[in-house]
C-alpha atoms as a PDB file:
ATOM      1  CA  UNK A   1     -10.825  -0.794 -14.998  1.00  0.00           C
ATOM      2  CA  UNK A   2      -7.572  -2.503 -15.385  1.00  0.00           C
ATOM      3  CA  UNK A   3      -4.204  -0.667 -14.215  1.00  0.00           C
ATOM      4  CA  UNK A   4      -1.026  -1.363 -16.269  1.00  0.00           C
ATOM      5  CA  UNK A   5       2.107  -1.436 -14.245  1.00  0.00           C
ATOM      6  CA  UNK A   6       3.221   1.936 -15.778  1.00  0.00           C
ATOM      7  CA  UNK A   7       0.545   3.774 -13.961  1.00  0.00           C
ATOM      8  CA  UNK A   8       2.134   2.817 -10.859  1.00  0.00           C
ATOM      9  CA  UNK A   9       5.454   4.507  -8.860  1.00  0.00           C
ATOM     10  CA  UNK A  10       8.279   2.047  -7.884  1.00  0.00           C
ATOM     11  CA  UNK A  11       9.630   4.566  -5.066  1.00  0.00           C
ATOM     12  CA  UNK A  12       7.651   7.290  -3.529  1.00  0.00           C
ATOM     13  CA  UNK A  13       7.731   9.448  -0.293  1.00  0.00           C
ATOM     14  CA  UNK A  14       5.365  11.295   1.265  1.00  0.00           C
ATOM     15  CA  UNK A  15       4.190  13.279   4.459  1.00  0.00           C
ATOM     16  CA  UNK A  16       1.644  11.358   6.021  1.00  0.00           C
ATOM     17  CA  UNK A  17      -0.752  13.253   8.921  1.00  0.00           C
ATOM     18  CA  UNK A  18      -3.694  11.380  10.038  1.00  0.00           C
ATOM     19  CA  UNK A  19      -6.512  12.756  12.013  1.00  0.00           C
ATOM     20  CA  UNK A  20      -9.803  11.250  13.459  1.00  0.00           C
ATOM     21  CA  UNK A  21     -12.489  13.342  13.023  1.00  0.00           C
ATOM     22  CA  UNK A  22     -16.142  12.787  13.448  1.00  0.00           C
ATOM     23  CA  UNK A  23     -18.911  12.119  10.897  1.00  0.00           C
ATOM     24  CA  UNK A  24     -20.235  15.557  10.925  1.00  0.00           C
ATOM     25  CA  UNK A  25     -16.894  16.620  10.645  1.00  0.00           C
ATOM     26  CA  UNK A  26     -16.551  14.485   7.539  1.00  0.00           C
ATOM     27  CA  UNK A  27     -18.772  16.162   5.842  1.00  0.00           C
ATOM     28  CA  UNK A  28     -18.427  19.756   6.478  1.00  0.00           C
ATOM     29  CA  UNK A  29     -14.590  18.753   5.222  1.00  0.00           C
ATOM     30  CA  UNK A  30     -16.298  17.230   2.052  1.00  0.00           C
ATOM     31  CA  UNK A  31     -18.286  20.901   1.382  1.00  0.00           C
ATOM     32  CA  UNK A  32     -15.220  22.430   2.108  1.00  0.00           C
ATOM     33  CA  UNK A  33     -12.908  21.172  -0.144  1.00  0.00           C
ATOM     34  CA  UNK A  34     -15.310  20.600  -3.319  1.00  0.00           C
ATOM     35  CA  UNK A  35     -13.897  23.639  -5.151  1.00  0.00           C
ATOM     36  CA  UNK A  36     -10.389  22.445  -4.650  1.00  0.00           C
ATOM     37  CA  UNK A  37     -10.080  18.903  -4.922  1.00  0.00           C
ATOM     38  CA  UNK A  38     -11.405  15.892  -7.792  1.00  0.00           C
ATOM     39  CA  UNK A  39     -12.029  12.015  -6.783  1.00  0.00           C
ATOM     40  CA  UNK A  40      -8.706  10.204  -7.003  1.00  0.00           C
ATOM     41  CA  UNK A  41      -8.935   8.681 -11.001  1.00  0.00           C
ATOM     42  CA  UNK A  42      -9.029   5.510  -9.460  1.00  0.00           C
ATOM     43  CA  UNK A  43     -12.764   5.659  -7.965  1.00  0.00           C
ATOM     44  CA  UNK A  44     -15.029   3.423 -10.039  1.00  0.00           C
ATOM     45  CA  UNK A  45     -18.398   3.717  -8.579  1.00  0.00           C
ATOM     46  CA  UNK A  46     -17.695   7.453  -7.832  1.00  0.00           C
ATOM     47  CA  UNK A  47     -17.425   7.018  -4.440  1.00  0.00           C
ATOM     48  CA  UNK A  48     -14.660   5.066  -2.838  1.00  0.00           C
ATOM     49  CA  UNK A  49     -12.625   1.911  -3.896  1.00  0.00           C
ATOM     50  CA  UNK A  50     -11.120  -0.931  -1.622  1.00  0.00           C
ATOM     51  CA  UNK A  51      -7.707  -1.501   0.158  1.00  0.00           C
ATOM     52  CA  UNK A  52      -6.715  -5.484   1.097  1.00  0.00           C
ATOM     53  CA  UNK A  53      -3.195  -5.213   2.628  1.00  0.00           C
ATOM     54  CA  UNK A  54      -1.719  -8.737   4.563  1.00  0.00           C
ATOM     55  CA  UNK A  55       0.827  -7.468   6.996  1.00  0.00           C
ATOM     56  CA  UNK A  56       3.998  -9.434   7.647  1.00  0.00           C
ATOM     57  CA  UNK A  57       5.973  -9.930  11.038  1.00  0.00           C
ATOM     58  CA  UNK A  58       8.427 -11.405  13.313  1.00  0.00           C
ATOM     59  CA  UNK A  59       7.403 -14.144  15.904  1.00  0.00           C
ATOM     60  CA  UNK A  60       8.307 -11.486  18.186  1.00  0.00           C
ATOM     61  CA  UNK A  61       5.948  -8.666  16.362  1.00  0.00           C
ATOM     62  CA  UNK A  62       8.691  -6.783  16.084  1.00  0.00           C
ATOM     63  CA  UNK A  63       6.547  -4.156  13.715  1.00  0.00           C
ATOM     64  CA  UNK A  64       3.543  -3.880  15.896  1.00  0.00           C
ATOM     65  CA  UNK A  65       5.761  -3.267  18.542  1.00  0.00           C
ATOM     66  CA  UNK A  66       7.705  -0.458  16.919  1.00  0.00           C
ATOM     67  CA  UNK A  67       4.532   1.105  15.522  1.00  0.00           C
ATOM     68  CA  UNK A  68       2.978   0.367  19.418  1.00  0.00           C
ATOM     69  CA  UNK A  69       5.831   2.146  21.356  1.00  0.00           C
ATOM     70  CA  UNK A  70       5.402   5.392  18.446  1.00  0.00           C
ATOM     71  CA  UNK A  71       9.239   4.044  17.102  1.00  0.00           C
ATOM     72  CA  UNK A  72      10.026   7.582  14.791  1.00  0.00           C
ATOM     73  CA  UNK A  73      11.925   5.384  12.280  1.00  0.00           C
ATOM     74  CA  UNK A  74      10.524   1.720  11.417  1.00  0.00           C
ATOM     75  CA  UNK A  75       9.338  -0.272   8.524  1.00  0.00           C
ATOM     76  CA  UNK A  76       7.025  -3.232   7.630  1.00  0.00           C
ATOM     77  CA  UNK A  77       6.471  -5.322   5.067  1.00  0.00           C
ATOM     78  CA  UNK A  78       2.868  -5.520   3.310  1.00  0.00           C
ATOM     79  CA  UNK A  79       1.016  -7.205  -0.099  1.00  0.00           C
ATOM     80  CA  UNK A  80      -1.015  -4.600  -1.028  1.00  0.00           C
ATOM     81  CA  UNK A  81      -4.385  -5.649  -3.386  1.00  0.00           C
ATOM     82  CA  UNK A  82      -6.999  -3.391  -4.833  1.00  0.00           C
ATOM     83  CA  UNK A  83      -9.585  -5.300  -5.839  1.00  0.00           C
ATOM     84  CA  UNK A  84     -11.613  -2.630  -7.663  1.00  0.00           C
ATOM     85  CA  UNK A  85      -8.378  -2.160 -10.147  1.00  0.00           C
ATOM     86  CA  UNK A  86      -8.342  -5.187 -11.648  1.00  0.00           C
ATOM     87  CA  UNK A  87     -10.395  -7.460 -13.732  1.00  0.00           C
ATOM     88  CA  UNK A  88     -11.241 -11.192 -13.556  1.00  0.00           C
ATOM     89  CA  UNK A  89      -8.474 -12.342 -16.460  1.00  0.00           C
ATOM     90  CA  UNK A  90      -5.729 -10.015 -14.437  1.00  0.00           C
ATOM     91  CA  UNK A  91      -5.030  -9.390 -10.989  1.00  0.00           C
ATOM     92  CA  UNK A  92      -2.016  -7.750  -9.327  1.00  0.00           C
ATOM     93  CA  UNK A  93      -0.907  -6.900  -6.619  1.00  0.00           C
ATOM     94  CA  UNK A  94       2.191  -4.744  -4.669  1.00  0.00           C
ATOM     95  CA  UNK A  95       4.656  -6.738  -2.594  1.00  0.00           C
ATOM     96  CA  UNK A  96       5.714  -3.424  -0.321  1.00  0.00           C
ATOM     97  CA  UNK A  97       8.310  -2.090   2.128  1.00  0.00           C
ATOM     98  CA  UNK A  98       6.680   0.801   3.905  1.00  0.00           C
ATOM     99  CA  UNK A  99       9.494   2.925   5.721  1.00  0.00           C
ATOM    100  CA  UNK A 100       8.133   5.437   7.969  1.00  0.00           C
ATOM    101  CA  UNK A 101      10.081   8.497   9.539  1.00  0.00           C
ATOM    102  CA  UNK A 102       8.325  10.354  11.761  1.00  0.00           C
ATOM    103  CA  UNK A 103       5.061  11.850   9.391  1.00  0.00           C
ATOM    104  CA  UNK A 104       7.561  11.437   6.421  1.00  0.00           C
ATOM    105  CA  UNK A 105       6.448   7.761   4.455  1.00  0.00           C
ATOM    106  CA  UNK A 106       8.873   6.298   1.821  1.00  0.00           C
ATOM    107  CA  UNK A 107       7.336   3.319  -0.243  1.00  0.00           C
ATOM    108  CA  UNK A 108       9.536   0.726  -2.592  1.00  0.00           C
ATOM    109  CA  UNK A 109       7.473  -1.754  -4.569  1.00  0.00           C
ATOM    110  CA  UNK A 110       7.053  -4.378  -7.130  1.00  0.00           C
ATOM    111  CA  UNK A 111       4.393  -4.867  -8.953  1.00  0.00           C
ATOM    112  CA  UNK A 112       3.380  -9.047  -9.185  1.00  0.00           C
ATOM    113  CA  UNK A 113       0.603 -11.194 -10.322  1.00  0.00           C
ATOM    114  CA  UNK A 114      -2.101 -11.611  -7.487  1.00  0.00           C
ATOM    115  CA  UNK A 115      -1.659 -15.479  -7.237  1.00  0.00           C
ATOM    116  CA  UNK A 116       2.495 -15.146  -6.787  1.00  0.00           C
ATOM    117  CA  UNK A 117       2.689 -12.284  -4.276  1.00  0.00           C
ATOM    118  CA  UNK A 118       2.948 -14.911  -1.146  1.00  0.00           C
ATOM    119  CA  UNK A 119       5.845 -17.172  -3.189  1.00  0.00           C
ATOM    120  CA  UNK A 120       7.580 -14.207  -4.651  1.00  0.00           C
ATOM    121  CA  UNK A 121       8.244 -13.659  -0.607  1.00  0.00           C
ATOM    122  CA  UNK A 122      10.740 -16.608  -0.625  1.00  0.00           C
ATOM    123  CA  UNK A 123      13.653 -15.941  -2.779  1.00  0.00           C
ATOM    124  CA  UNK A 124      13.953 -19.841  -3.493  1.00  0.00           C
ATOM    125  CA  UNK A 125      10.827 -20.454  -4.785  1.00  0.00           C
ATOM    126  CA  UNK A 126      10.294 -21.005  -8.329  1.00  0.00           C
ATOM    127  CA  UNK A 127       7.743 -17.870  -8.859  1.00  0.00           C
ATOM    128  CA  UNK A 128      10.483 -16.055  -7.056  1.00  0.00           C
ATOM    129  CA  UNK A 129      13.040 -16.605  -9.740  1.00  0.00           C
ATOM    130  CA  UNK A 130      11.372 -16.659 -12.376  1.00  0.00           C
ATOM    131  CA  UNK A 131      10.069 -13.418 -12.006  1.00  0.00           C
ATOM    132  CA  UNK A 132      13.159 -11.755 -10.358  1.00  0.00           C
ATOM    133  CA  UNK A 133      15.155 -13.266 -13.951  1.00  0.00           C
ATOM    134  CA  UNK A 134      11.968 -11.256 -15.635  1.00  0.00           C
ATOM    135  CA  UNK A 135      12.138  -8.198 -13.788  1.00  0.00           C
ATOM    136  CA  UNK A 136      13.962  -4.930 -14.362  1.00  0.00           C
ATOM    137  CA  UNK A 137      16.834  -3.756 -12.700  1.00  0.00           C
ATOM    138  CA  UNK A 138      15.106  -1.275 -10.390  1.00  0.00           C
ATOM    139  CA  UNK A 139      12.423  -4.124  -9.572  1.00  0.00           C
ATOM    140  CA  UNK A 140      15.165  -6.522  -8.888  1.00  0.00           C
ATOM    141  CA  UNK A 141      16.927  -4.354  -6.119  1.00  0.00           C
ATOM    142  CA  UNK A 142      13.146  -3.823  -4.314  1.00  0.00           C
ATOM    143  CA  UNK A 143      13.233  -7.682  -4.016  1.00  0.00           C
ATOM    144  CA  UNK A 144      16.459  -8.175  -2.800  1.00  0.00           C
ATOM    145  CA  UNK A 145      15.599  -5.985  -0.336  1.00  0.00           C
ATOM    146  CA  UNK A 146      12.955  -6.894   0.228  1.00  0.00           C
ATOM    147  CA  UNK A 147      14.091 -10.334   0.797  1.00  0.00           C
ATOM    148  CA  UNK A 148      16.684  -9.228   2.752  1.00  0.00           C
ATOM    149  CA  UNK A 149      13.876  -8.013   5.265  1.00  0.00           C
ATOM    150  CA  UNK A 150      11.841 -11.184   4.865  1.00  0.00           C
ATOM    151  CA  UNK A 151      15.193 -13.334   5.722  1.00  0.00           C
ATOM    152  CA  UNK A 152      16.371 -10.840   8.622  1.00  0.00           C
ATOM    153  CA  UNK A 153      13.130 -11.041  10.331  1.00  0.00           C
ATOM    154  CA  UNK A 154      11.826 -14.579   9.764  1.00  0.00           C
ATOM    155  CA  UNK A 155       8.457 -12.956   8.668  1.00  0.00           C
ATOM    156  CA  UNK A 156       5.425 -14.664   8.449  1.00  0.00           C
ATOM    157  CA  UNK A 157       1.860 -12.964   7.383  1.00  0.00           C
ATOM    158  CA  UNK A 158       0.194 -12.018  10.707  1.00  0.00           C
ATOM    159  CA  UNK A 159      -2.891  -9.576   9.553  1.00  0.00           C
ATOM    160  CA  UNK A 160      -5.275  -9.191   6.937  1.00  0.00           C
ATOM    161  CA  UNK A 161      -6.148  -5.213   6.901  1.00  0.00           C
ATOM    162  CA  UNK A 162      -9.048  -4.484   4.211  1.00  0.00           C
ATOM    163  CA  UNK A 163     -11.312  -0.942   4.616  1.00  0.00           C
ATOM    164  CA  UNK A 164     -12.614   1.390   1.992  1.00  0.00           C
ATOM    165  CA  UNK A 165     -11.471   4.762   1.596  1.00  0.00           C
ATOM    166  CA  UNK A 166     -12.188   8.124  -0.401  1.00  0.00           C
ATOM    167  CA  UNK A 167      -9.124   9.368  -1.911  1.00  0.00           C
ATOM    168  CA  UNK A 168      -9.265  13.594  -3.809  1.00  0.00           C
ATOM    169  CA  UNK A 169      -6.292  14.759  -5.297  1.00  0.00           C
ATOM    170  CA  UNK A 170      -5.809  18.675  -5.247  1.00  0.00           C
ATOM    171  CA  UNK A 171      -6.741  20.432  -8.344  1.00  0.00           C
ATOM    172  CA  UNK A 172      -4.161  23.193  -7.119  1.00  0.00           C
ATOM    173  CA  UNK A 173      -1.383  21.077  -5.769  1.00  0.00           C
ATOM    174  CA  UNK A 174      -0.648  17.949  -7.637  1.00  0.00           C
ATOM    175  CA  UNK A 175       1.369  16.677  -4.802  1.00  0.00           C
ATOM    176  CA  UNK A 176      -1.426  16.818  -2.105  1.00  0.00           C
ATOM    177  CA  UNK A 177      -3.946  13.984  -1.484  1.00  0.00           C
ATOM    178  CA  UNK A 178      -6.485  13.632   1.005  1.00  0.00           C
ATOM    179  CA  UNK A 179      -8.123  10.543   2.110  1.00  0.00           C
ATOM    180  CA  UNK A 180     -10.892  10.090   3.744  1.00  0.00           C
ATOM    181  CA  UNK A 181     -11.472   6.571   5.315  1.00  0.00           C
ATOM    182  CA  UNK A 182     -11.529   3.839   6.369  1.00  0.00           C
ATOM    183  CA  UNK A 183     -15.268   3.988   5.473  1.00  0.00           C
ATOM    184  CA  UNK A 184     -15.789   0.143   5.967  1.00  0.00           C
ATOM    185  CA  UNK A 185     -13.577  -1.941   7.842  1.00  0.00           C
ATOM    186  CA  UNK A 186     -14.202  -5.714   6.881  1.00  0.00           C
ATOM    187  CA  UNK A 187     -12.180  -8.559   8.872  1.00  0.00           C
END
């Protein structure tokens, strides 16, 4: 399955509660919820599809710290990759500013080739311009800000996060998801 880029939202926000529950838990949820919710569209094996994220910080870990201490209001930097989206002749992946308020999650993002996503990070590189000259004008301002971030911080990638999760959307409420997962963690 391959995505196109205008499958995908730029800006999003969303309220965010996350719960550990145990297996047997799991799956009296999953009987539960049949009559109300599908498989996310994005499930391929009709089960569950992959999440690779690498996580950017300060040499201070200024985000892990935040996220550590419970900070209401912080954000974090991320290349987001699902490998189970793309094929062999094109893969993409999210460069991502993740702002979090309290439960409340608000998301900008670009959408860049696979093999880029680490140059794209420094503004001066020649990936970098090349696609920012490319890009639209909405994708342009993620960047800048997102190089703004990069710049302010002195990040540097500090975590590789990939697990496998089951995403159902509501048949009733288009804005509700739940996700169940990770499934597999992998390091």
């Amino acid at each position: 399955m391959v995505l196109t880029i205008q499958k995908f939202q730029k800006y999003f926000n969303r309220f965010e509660i996350k719960y550990q529950i145990s297996l047997q838990e799991r799956d009296r949820l999953l009987n539960l919820i049949q009559p109300f919710m599908r498989l996310d569209p994005h499930v391929t094996n009709n089960y569950d599809y992959e999440v690779r994220s690498l996580y950017f910080d300060s040499n201070f870990q200024h985000s892990f710290i935040e996220k550590i201490n419970g900070i209401a209001i912080r954000k974090k930097l991320r290349i987001r990759y699902y490998p189970d989206f793309a094929n062999a002749e094109e893969k993409f992946a999210f460069i991502e500013i993740k702002k979090k308020i309290n439960e409340n999650v608000a998301k900008s993002r670009v959408f860049v080739p696979l093999t880029d996503a680490v140059k794209i990070l420094n503004e001066n590189s020649n990936e970098a311009l090349r696609f920012f000259d490319s890009a639209s004008a909405q994708d342009q301002q993620i960047l800048k800000e997102i190089w703004w971030l990069n710049k302010r911080y002195n990040l540097k990638a500090t975590c590789i996060v990939s697990y496998k999760r089951r995403p159902f959307l509501s048949k009733l409420e288009k804005t509700f998801r739940l996700i169940l997962g990770p499934i597999e963690f992998f390091y």
